[in-house]
N, C-alpha and C. Protein backbone atom coordinates (compact mmCIF):
# COMPACT_ATOMS: atom_id res chain seq x y z
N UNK A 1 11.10 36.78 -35.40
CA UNK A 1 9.71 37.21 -35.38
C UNK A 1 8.82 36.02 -35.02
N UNK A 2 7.78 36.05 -33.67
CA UNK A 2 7.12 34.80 -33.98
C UNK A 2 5.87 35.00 -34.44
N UNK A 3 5.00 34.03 -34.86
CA UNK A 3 4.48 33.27 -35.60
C UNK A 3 3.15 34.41 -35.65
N UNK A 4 2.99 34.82 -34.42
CA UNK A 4 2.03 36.04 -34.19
C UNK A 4 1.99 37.51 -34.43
N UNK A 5 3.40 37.62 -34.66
CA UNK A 5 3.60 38.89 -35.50
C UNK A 5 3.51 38.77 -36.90
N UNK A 6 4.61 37.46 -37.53
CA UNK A 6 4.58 37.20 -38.55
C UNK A 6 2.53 37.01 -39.96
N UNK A 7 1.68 36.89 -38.73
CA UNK A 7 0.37 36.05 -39.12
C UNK A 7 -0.37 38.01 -38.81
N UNK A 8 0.31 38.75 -38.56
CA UNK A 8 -0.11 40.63 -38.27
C UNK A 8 -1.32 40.12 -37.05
N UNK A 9 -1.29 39.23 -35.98
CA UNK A 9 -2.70 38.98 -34.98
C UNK A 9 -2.48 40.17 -34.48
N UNK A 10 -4.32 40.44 -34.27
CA UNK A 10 -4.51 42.00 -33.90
C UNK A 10 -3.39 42.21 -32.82
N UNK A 11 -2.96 43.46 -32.41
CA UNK A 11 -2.98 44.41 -31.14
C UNK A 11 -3.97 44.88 -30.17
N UNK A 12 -4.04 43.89 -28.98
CA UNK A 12 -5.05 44.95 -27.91
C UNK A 12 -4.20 45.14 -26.87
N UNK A 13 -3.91 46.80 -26.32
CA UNK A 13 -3.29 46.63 -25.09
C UNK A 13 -4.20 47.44 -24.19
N UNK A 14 -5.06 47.22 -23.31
CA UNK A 14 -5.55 48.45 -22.46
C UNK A 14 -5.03 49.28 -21.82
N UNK A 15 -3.34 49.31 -21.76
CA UNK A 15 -2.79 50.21 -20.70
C UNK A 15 -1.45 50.59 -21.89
N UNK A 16 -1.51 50.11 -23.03
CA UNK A 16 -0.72 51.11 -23.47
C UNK A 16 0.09 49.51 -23.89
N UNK A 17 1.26 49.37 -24.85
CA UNK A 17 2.04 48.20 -25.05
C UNK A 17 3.41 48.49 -23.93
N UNK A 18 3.78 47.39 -23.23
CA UNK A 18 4.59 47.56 -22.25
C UNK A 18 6.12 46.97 -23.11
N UNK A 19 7.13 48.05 -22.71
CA UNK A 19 8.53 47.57 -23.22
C UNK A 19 9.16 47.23 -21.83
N UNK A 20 9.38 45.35 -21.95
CA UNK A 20 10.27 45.53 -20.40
C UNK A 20 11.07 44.56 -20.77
N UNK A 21 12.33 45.18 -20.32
CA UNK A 21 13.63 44.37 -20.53
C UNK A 21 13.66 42.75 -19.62
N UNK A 22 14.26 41.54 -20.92
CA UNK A 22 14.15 40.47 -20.44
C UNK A 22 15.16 40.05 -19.60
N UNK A 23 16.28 40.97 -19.79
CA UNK A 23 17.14 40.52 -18.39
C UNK A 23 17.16 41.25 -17.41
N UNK A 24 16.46 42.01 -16.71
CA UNK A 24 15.87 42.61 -15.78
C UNK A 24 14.80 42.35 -15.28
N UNK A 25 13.45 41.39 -16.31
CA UNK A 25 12.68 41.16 -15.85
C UNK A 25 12.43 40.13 -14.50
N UNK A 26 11.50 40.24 -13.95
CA UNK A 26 11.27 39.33 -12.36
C UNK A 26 9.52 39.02 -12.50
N UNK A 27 9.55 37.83 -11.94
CA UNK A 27 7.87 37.24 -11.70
C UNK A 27 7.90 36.96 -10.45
N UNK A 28 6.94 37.78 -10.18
CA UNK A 28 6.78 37.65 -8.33
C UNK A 28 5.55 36.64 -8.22
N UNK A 29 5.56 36.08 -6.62
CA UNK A 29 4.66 35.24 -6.39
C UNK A 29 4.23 35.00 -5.10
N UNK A 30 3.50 35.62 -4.67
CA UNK A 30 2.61 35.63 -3.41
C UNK A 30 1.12 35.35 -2.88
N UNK A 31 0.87 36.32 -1.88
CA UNK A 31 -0.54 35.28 -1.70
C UNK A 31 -0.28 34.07 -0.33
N UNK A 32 -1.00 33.16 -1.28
CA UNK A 32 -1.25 32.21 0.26
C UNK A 32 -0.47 31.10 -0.79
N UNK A 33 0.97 31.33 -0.37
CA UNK A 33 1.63 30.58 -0.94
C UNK A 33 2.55 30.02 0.78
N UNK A 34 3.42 29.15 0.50
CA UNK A 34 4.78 29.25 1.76
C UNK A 34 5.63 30.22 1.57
N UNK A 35 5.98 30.61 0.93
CA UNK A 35 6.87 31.62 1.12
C UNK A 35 6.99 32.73 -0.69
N UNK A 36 6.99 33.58 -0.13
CA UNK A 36 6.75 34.72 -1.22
C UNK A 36 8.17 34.08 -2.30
N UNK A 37 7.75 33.74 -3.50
CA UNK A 37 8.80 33.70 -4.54
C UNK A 37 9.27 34.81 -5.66
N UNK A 38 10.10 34.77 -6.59
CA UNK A 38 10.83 35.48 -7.35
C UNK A 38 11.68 34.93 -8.26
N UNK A 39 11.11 35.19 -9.87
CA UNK A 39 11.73 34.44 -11.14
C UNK A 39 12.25 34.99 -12.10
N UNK A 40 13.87 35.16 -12.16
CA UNK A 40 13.42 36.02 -13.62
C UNK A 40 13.48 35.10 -14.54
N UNK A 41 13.50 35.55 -15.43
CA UNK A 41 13.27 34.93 -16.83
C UNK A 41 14.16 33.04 -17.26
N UNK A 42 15.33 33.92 -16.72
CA UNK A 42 16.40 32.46 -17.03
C UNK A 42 16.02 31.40 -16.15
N UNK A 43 16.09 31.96 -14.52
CA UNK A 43 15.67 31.08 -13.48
C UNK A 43 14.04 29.89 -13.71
N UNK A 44 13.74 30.83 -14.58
CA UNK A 44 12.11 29.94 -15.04
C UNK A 44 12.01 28.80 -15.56
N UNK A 45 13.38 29.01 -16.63
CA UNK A 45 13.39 28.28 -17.90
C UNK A 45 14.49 27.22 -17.11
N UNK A 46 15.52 27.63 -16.45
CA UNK A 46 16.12 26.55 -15.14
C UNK A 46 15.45 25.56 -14.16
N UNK A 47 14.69 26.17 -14.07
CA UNK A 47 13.75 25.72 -12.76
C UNK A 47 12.48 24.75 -12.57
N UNK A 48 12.01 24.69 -13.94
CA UNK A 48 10.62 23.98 -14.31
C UNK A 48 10.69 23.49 -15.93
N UNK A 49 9.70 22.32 -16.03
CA UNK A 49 10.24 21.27 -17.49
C UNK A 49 9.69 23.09 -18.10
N UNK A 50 10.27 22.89 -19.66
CA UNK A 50 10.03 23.58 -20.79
C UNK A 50 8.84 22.67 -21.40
N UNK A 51 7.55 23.07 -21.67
CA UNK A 51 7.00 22.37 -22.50
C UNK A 51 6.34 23.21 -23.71
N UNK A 52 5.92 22.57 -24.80
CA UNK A 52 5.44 23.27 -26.45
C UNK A 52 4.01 22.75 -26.54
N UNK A 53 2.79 23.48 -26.36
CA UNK A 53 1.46 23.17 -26.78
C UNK A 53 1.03 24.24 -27.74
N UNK A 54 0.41 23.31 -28.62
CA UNK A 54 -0.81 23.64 -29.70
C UNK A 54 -1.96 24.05 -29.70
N UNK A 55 -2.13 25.54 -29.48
CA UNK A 55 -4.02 25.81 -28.90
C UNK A 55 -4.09 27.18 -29.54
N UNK A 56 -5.19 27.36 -29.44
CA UNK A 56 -5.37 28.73 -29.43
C UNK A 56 -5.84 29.43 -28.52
N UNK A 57 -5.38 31.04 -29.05
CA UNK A 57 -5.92 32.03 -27.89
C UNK A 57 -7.03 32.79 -29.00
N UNK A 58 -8.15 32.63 -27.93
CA UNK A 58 -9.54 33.25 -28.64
C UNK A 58 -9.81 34.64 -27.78
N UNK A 59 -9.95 35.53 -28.39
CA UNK A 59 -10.07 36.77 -27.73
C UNK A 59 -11.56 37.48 -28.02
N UNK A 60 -12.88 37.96 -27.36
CA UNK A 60 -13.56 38.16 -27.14
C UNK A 60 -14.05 39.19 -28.10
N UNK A 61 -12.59 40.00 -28.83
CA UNK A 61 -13.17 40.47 -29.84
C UNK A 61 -13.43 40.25 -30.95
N UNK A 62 -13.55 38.89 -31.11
CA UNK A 62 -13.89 38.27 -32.35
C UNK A 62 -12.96 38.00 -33.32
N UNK A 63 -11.46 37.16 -32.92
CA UNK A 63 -10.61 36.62 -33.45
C UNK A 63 -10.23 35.67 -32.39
N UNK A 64 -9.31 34.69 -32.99
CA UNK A 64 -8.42 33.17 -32.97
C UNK A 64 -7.44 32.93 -33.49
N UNK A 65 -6.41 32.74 -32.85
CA UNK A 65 -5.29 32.71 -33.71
C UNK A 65 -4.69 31.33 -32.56
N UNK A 66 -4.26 30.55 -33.44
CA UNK A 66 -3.50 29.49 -33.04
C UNK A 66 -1.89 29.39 -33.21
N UNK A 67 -1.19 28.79 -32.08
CA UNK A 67 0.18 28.64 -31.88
C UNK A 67 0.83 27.37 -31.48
N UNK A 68 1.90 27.53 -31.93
CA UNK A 68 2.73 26.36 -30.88
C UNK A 68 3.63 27.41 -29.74
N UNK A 69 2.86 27.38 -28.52
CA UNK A 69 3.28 28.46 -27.20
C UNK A 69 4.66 27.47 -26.62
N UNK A 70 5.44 28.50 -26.19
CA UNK A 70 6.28 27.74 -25.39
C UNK A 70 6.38 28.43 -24.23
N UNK A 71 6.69 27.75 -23.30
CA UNK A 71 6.60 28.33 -21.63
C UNK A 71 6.22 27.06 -20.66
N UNK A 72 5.91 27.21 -19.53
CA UNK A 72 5.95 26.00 -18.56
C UNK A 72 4.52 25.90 -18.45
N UNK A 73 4.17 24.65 -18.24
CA UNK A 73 2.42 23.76 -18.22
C UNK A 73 2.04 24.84 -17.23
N UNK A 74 1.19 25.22 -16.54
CA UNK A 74 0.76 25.68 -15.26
C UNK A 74 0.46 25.13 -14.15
N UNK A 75 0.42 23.70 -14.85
CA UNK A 75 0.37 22.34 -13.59
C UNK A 75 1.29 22.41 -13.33
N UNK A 76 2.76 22.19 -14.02
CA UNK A 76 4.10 21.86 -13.51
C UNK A 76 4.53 23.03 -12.33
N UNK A 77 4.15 24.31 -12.98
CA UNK A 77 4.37 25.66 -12.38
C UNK A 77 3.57 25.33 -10.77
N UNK A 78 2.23 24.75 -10.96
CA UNK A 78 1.42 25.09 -9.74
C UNK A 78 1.92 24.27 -8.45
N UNK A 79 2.81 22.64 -9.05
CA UNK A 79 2.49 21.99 -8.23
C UNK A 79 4.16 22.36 -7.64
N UNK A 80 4.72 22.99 -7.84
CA UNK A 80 5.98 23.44 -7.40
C UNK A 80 6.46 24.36 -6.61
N UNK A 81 5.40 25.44 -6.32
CA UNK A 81 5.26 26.47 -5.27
C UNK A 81 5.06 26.68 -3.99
N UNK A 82 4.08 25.70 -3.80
CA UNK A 82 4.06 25.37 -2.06
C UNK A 82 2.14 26.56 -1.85
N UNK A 83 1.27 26.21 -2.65
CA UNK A 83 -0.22 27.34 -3.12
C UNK A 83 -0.82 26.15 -1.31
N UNK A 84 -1.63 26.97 -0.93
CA UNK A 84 -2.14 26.75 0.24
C UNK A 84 -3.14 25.91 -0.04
N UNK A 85 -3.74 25.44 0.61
CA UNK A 85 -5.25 24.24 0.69
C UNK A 85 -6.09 25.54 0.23
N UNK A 86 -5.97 26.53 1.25
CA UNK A 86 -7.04 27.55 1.19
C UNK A 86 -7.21 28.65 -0.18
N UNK A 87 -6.19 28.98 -0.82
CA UNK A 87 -6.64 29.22 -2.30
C UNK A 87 -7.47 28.63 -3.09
N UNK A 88 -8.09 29.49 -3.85
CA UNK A 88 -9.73 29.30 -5.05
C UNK A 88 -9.28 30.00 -5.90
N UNK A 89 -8.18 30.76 -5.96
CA UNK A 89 -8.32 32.03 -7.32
C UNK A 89 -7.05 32.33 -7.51
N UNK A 90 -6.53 32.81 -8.31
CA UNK A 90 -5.28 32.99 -8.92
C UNK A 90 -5.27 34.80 -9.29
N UNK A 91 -4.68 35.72 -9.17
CA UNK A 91 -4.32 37.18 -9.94
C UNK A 91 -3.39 36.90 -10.99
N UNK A 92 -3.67 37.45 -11.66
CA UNK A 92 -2.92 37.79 -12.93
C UNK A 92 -2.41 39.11 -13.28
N UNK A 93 -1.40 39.70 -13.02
CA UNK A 93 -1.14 41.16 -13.07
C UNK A 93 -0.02 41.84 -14.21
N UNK A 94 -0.26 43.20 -14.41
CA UNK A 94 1.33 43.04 -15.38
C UNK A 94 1.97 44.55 -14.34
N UNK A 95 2.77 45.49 -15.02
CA UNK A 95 3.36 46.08 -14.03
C UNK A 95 2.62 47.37 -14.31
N UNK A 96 1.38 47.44 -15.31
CA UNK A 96 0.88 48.70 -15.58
C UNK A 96 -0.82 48.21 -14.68
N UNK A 97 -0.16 47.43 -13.40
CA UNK A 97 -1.60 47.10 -12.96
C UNK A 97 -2.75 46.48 -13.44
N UNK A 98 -2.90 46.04 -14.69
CA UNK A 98 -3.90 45.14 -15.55
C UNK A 98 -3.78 44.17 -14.38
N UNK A 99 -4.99 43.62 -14.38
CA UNK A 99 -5.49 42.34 -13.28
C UNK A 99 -6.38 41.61 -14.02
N UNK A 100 -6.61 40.26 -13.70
CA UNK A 100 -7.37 39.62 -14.14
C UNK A 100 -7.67 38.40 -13.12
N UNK A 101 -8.73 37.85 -12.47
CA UNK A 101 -8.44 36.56 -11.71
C UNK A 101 -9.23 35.76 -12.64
N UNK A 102 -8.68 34.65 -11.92
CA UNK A 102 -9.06 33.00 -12.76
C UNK A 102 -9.61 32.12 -11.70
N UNK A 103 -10.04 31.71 -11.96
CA UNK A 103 -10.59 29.97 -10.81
C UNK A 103 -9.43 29.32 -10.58
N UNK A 104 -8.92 28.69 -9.79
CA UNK A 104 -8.33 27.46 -10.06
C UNK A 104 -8.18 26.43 -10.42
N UNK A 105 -9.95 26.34 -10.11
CA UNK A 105 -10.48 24.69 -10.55
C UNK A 105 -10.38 24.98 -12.12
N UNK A 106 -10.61 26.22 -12.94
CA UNK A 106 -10.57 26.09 -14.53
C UNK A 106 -8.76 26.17 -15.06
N UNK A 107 -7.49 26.14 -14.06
CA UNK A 107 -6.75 26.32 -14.64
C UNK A 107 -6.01 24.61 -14.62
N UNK A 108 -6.43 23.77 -14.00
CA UNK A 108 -6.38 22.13 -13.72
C UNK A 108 -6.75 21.83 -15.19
N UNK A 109 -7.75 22.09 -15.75
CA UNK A 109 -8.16 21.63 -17.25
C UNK A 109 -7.50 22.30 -17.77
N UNK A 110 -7.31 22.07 -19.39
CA UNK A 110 -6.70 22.00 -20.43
C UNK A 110 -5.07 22.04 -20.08
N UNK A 111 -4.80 22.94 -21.12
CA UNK A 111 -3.22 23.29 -21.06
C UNK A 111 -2.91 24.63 -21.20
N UNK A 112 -3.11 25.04 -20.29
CA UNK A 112 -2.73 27.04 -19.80
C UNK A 112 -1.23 26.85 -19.32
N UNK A 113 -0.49 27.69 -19.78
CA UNK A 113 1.00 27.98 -19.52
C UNK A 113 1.38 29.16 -19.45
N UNK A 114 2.62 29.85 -18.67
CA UNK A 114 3.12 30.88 -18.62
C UNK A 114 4.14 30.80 -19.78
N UNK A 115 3.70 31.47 -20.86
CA UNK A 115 4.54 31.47 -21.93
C UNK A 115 5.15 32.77 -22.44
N UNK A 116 6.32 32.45 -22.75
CA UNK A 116 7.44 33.36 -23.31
C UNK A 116 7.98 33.49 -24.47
N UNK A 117 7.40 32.47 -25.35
CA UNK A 117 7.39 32.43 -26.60
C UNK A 117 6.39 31.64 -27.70
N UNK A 118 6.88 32.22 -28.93
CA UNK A 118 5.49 31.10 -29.90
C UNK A 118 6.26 30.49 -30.97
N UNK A 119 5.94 29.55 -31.50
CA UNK A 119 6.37 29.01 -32.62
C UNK A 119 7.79 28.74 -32.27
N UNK A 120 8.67 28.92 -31.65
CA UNK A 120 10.05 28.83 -31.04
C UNK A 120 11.03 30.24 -31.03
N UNK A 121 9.85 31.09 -31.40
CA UNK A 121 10.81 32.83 -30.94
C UNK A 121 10.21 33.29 -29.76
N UNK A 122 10.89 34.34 -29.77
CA UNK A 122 10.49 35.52 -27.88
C UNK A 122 9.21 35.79 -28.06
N UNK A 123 8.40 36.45 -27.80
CA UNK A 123 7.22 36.81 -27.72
C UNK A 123 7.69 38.57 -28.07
N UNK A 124 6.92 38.83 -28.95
CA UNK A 124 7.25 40.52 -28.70
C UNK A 124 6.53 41.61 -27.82
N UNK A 125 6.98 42.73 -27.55
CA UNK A 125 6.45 43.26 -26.27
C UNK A 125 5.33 43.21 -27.09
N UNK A 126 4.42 43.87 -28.49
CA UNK A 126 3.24 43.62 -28.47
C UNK A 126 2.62 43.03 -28.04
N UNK A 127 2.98 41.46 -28.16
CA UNK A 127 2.00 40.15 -27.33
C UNK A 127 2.36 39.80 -26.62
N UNK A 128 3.00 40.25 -25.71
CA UNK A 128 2.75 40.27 -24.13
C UNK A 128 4.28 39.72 -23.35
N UNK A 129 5.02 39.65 -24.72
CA UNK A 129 6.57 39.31 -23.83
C UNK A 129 7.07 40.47 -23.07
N UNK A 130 7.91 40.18 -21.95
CA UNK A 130 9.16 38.55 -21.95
C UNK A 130 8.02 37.24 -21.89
N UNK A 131 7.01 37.70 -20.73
CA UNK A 131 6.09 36.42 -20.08
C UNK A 131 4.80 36.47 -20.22
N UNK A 132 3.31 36.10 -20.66
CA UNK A 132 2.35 36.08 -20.83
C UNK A 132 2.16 34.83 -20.00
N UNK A 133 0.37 34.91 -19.81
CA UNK A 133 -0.44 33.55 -19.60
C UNK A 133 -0.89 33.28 -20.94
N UNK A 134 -1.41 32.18 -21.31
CA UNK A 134 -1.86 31.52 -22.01
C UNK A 134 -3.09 30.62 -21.61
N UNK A 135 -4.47 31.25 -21.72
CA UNK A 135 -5.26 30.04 -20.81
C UNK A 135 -6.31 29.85 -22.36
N UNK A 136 -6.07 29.04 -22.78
CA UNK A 136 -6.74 28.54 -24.00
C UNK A 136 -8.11 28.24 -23.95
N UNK A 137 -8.93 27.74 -22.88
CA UNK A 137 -10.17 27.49 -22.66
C UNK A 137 -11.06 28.91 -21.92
N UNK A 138 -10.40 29.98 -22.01
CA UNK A 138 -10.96 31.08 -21.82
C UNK A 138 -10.86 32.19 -22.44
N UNK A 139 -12.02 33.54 -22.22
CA UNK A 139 -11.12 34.36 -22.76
C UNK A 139 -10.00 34.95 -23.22
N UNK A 140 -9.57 35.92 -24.25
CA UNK A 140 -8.06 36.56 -24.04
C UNK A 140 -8.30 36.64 -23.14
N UNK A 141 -8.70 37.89 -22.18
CA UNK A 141 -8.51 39.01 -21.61
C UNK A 141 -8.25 37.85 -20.15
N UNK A 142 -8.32 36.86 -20.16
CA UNK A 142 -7.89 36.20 -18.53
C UNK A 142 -6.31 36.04 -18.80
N UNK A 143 -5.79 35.48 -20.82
CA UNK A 143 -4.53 35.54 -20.74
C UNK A 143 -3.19 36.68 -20.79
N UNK A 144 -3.18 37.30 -19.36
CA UNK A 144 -2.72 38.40 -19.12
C UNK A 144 -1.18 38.38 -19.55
N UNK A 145 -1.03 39.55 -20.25
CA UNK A 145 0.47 40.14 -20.91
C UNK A 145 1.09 40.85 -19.72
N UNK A 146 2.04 40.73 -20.38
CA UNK A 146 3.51 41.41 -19.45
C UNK A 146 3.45 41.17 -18.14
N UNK A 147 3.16 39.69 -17.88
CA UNK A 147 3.14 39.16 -16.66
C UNK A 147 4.21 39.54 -15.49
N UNK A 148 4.02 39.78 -14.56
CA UNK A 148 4.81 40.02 -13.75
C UNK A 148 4.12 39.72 -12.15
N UNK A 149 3.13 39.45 -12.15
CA UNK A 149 2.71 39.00 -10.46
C UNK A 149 1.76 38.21 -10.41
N UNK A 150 1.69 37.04 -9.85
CA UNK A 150 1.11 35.85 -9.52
C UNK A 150 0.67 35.81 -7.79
N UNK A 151 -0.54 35.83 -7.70
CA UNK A 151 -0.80 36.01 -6.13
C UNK A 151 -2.53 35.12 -6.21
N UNK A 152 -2.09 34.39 -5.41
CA UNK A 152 -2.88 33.23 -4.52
C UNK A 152 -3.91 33.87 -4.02
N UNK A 153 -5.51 33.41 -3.78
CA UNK A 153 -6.35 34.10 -3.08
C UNK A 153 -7.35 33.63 -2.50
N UNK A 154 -7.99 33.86 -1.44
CA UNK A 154 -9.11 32.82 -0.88
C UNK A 154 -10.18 33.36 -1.32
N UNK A 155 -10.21 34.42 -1.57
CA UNK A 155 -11.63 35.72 -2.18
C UNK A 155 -11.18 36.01 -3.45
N UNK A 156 -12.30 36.14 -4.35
CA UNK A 156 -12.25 36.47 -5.71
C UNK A 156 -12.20 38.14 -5.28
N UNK A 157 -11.51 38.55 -6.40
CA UNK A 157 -11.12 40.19 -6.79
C UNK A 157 -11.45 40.38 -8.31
N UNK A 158 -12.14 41.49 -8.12
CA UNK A 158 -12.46 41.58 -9.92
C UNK A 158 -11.49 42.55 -10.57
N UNK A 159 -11.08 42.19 -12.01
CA UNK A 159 -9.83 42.58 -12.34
C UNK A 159 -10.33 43.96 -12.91
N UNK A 160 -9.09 44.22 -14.27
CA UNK A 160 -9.32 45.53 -14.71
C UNK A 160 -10.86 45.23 -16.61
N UNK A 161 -11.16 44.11 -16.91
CA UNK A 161 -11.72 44.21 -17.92
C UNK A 161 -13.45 43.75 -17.46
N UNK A 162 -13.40 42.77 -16.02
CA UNK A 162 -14.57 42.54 -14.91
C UNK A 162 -14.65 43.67 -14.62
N UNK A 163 -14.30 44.67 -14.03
CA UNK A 163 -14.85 46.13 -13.53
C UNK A 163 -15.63 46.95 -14.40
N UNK A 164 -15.08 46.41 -15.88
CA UNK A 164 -15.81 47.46 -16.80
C UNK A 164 -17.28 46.49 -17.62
N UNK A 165 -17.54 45.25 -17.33
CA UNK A 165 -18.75 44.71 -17.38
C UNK A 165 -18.45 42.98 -18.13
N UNK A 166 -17.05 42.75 -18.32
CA UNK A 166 -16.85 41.69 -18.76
C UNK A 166 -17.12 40.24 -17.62
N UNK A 167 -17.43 39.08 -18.22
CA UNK A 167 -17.69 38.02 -17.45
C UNK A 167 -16.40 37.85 -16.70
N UNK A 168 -17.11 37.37 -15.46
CA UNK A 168 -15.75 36.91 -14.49
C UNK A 168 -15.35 35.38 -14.87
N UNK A 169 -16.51 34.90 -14.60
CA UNK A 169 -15.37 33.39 -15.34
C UNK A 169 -14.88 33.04 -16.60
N UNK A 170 -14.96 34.22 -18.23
CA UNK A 170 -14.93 34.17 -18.83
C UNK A 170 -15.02 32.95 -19.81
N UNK A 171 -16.08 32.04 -19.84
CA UNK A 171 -15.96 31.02 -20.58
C UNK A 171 -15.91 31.48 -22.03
N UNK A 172 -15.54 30.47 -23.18
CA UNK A 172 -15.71 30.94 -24.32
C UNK A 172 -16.87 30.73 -24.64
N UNK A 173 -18.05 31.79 -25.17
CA UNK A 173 -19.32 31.48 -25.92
C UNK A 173 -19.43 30.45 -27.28
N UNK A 174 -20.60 30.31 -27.24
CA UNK A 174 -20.63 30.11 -29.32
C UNK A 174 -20.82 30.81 -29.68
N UNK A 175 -20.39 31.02 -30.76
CA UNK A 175 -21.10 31.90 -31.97
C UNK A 175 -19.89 32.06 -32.90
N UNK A 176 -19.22 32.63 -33.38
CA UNK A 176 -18.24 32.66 -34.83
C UNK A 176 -17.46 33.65 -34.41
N UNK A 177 -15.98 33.07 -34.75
CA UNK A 177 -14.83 34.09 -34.53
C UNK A 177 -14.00 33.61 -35.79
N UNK A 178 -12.74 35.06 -35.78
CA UNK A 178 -12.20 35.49 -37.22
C UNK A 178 -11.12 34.30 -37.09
N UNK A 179 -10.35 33.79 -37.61
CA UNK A 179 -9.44 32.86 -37.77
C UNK A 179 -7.98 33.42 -38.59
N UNK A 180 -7.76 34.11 -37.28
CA UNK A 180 -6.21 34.77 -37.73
C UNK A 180 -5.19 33.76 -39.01
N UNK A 181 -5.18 32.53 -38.67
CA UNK A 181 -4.12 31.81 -39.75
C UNK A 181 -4.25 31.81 -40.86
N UNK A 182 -5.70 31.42 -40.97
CA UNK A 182 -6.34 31.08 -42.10
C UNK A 182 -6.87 31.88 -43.08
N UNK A 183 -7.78 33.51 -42.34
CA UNK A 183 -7.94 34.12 -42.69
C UNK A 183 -9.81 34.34 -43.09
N UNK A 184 -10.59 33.11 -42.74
CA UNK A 184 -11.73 32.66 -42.60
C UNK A 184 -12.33 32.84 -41.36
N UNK A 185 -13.69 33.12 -41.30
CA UNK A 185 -14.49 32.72 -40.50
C UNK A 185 -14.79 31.30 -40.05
N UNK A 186 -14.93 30.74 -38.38
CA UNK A 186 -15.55 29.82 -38.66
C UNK A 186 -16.53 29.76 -37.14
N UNK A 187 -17.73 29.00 -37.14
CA UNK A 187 -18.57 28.86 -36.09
C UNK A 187 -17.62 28.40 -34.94
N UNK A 188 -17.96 28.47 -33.46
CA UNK A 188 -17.20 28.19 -32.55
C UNK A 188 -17.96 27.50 -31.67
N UNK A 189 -18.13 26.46 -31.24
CA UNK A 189 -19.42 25.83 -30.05
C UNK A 189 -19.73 26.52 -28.50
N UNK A 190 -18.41 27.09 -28.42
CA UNK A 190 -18.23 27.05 -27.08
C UNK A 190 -17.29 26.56 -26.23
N UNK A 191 -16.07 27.23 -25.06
CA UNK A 191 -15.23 26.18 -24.61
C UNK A 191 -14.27 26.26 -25.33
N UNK A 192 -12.74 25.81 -24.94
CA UNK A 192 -12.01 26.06 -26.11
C UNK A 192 -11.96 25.43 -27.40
N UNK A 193 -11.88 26.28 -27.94
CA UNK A 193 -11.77 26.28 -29.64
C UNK A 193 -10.49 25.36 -30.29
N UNK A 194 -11.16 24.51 -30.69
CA UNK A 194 -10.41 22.83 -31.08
C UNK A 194 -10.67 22.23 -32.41
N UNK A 195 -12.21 22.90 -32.94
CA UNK A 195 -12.64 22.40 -34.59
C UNK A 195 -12.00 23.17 -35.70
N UNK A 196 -11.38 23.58 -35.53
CA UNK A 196 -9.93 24.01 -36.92
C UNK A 196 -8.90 24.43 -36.20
């Protein structure tokens, strides 16, 4: 069980909770890349360092819950693909069509990873295993579950939670969110959430 089931962090799925088998699963990767790629799960964890960061994911509905994520940096991931000069934006997709885009220039800062696990277990299909993003200095809703497609872009596309009136660059606001670990409230400045 990891650390996020174990701690009950809410459930949000907009398309329903996705069950997808981890040895069947595949991460596609296109766009304005060199050549269209394809990962499953093992090949990921073969293929690029393993790294463990400490952050939290702050979700817009007014909770925080902090982890030790495991999955690959997104730097290590980015600089290994062959992403064009001409990309600005990143998709984020899962296989029930959820979209989300990101900047690029905001995924260079902090430590956003494609992660597959927390605390050192799987991720459960609730939270977004086999593969999730993890982008800690933004909204949840940019760190898209049941990852499955990664596509490069020179034009921004507005996803599935931007269509319905949410910010596109999703920064984190101030104001006070719930503190899943702890079980407290605490004020938040703005940006990712680093003061508890």
């Amino acid at each position: 069980m990891s650390i996020l089931a174990d701690l009950k962090t809410p459930i949000f799925a907009a398309e329903g909770i996705l069950h997808i088998d981890p040895a069947t699963f595949r991460l596609e990767v296109s766009g304005l890349v060199d050549r269209p790629l394809s990962f499953s799960l093992a090949e990921l964890k073969q293929q690029f360092p393993i790294a463990t960061v400490n952050r939290r994911l702050t979700s817009v509905s007014g909770w925080s819950v902090r982890a030790d994520w495991n999955g690959i940096l997104w730097r290590d991931f980015f600089k290994s693909i062959g992403v064009q000069e001409k990309a600005r934006y990143v998709l984020f997709a899962s296989p029930a069509d959820y979209t989300t885009v990101v900047w690029l220039k905001d995924l260079e800062e902090g430590e956003a990873l494609l992660a597959w696990g927390a605390g050192g277990q799987a991720l459960e299909p609730e939270y977004g295993g086999p593969l999730r993003m993890v982008v800690p200095q933004l909204w949840g809703y940019k760190s898209c579950k049941w990852l499955c497609r990664i596509e490069f872009l020179e034009k921004y596309r507005t996803g599935y939670w931007e269509l319905r009136g949410y910010s596109h660059r999703a920064e984190i606001e101030p104001g006070e969110t719930f503190d899943v670990n702890s079980g407290q409230y605490y004020p938040i400045p703005g940006g990712e959430v680093t003061n508890f």
